[in-house]
N, C-alpha and C. Protein backbone atom coordinates (compact mmCIF):
# COMPACT_ATOMS: atom_id res chain seq x y z
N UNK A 1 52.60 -183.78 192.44
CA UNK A 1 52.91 -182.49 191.86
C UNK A 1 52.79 -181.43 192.95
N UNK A 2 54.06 -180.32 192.82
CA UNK A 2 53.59 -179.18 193.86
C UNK A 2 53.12 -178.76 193.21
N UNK A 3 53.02 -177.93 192.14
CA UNK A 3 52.58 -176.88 191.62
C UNK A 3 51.73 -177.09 190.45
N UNK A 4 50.37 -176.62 190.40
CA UNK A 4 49.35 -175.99 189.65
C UNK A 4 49.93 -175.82 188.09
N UNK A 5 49.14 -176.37 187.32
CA UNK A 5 49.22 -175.81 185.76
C UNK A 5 49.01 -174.47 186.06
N UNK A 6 50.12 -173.46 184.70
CA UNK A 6 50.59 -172.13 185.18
C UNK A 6 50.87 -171.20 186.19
N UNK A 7 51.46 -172.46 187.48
CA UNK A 7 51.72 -171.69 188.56
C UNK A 7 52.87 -171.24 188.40
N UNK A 8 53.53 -169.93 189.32
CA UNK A 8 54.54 -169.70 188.96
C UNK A 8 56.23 -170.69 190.15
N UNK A 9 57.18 -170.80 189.49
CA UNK A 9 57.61 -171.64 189.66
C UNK A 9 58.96 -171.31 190.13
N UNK A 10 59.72 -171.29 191.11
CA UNK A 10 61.14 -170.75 191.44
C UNK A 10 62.45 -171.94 191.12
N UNK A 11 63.40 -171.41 190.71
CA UNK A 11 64.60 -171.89 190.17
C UNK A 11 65.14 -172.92 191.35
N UNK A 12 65.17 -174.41 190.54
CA UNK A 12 65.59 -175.31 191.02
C UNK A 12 64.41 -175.46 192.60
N UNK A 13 63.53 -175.13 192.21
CA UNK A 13 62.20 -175.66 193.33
C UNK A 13 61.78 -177.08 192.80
N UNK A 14 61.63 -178.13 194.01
CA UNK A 14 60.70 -179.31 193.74
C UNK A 14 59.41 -179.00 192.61
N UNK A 15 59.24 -179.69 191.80
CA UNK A 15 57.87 -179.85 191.21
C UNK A 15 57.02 -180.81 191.72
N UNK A 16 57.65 -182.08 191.98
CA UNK A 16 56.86 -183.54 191.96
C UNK A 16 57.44 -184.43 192.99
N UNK A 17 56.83 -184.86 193.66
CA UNK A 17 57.33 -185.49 195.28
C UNK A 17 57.30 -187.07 194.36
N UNK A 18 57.96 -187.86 195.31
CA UNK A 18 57.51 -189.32 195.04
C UNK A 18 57.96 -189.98 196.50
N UNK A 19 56.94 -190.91 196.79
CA UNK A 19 56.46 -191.44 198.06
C UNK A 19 57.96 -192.30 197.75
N UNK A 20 58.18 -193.06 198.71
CA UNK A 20 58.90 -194.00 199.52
C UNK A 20 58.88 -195.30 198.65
N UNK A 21 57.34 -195.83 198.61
CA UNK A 21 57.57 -197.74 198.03
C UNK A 21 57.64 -196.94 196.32
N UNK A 22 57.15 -195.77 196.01
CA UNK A 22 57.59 -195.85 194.16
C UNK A 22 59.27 -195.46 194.08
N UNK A 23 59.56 -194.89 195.12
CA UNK A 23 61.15 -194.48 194.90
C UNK A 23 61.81 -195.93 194.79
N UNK A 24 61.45 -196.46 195.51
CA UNK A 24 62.35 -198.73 194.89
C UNK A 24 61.92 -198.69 193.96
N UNK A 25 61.27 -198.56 192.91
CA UNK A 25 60.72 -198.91 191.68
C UNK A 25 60.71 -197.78 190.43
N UNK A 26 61.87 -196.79 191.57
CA UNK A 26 61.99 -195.79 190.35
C UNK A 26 63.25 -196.35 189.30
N UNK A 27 63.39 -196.30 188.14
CA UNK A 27 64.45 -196.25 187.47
C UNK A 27 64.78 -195.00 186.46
N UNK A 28 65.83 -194.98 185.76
CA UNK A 28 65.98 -194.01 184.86
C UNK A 28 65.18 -193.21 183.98
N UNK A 29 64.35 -194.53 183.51
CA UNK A 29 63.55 -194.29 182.06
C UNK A 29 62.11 -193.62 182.91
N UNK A 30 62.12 -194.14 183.90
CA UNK A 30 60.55 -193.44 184.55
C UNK A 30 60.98 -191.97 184.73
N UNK A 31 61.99 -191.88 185.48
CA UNK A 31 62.42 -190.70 185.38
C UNK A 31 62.44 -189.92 184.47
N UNK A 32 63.01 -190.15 183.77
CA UNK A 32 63.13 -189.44 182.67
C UNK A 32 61.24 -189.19 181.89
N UNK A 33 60.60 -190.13 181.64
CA UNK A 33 59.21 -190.07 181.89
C UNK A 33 58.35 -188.80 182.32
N UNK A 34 58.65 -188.89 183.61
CA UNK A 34 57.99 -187.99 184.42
C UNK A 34 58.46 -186.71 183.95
N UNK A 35 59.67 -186.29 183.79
CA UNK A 35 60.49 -185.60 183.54
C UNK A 35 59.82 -184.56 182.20
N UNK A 36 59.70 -185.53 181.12
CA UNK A 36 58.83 -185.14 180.07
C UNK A 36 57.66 -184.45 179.64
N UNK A 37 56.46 -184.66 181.12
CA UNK A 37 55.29 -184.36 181.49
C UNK A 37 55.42 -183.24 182.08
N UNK A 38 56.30 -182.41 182.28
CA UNK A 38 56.76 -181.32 182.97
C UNK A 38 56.91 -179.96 181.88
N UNK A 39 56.06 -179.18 181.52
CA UNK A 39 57.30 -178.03 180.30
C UNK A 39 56.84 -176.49 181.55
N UNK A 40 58.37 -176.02 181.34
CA UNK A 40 58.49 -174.41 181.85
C UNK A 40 59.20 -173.83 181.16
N UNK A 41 58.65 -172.83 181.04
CA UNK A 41 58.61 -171.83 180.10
C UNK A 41 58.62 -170.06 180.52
N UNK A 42 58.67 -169.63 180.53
CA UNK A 42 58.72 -167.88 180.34
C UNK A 42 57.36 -167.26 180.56
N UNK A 43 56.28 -167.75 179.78
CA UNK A 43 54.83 -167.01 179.44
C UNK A 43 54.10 -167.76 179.51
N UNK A 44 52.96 -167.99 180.22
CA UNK A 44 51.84 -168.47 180.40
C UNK A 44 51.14 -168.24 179.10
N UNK A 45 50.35 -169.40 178.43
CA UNK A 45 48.98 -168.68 177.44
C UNK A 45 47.82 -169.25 177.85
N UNK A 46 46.99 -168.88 176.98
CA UNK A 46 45.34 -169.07 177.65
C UNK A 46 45.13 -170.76 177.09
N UNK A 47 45.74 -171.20 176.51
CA UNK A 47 45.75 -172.90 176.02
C UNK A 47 46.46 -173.32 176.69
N UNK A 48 47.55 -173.45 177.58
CA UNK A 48 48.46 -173.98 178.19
C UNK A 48 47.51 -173.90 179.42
N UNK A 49 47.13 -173.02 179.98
CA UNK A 49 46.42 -172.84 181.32
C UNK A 49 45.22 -171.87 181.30
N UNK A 50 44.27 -172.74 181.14
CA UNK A 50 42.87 -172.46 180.88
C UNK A 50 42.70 -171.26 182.01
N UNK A 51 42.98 -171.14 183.48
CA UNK A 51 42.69 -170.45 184.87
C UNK A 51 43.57 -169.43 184.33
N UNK A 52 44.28 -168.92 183.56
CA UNK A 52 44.67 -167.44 183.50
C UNK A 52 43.39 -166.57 182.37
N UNK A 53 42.79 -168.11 181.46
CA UNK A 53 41.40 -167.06 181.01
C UNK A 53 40.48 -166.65 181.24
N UNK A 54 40.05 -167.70 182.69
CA UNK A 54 39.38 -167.24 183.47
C UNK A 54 39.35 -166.02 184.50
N UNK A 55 41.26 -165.46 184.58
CA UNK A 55 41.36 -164.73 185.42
C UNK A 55 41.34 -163.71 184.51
N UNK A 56 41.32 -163.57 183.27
CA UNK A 56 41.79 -162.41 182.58
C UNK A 56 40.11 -161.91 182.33
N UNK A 57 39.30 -163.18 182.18
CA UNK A 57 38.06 -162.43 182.11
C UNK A 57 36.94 -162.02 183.10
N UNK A 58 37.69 -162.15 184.27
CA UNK A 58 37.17 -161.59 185.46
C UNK A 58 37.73 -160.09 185.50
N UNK A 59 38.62 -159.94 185.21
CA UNK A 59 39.36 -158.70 185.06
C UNK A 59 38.78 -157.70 184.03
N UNK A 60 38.77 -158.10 183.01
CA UNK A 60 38.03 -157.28 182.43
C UNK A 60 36.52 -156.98 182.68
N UNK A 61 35.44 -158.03 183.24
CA UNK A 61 34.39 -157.50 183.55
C UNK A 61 34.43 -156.74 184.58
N UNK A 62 35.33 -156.67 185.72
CA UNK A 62 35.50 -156.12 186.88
C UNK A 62 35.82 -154.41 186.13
N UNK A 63 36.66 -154.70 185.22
CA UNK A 63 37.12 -153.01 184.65
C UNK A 63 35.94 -152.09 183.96
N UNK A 64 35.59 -153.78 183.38
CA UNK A 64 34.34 -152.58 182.69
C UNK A 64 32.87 -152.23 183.26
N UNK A 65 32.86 -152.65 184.51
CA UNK A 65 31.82 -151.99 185.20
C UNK A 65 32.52 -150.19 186.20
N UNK A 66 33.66 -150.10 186.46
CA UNK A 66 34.00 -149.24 186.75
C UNK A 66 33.23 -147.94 186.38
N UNK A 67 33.56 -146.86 187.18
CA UNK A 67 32.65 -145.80 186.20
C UNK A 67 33.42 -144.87 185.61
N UNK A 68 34.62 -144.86 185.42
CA UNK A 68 35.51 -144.36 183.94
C UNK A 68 34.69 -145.25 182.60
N UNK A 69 34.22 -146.39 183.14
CA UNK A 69 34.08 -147.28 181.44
C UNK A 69 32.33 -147.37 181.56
N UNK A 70 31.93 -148.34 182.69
CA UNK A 70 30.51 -148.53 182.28
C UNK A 70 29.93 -149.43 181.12
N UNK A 71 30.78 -150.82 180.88
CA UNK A 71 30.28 -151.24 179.99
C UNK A 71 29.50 -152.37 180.40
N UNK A 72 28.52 -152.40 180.40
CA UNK A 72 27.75 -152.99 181.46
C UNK A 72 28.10 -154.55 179.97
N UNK A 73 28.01 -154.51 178.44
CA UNK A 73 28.20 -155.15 177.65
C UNK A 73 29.34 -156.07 177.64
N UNK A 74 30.58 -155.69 177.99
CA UNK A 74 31.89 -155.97 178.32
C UNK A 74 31.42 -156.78 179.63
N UNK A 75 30.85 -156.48 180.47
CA UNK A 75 30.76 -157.16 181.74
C UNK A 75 29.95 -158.33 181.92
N UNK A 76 28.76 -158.09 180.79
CA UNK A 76 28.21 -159.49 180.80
C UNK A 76 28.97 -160.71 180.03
N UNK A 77 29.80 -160.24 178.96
CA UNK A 77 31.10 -161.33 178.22
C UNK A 77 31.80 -161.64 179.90
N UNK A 78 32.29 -160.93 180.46
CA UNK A 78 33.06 -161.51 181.06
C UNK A 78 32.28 -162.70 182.13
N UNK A 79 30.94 -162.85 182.12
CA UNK A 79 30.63 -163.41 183.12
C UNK A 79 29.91 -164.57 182.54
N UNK A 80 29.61 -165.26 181.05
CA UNK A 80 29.28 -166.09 180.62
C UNK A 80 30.00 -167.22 180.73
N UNK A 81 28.79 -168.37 180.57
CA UNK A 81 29.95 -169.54 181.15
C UNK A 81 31.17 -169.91 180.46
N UNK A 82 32.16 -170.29 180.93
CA UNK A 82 33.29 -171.03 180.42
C UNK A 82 33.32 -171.26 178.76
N UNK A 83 31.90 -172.60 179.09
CA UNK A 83 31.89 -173.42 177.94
C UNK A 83 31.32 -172.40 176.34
N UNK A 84 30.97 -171.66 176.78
CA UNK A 84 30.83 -170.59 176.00
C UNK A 84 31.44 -169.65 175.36
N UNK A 85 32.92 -169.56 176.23
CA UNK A 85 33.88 -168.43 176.18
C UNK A 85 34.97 -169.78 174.82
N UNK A 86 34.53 -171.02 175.37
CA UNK A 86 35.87 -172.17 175.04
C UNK A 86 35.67 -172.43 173.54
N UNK A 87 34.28 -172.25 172.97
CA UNK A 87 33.64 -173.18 172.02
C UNK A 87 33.66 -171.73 170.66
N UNK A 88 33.86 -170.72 171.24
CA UNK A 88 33.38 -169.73 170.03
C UNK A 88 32.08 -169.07 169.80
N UNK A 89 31.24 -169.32 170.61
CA UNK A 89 30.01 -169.18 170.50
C UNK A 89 29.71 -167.82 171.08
């Protein structure tokens, strides 16, 4: 794979290399396979690619320590672990 779950992706760019001895042993249906394991799309969401919720909640704790906002409350959400942010808790 070149590219990262929700990386961004340019028109008719490689996604997925394949070495030399699997290319003899490629056929259609693998192809097509691989092919499948692939979705692009328009919009990133926070279930498709977990690392944009992580980036979104760095962002907001970063904003809300600013001193227009000062939310020192907002800033500690943004900095709790993961598994915390994932579960509802």
């Amino acid at each position: 794979m070149t590219a990262r779950l929700g990386d961004f992706v340019f028109l008719n760019a490689p996604l997925a290399w394949v070495d030399d001895e699997m290319a003899g042993e490629m056929d259609a249906d693998l192809a097509q396979d691989l092919r499948a394991c692939i979705k692009v799309g328009d919009v990133r969401s926070f279930d498709q690619a977990p690392r944009l919720g992580m980036i979104a909640m760095s962002e907001i704790g970063t904003k809300a320590l600013s001193p227009g906002n000062n939310d020192p409350g907002a800033a500690i959400a943004g900095i709790r672990p993961p598994s915390c942010a994932s579960d509802g808790s």
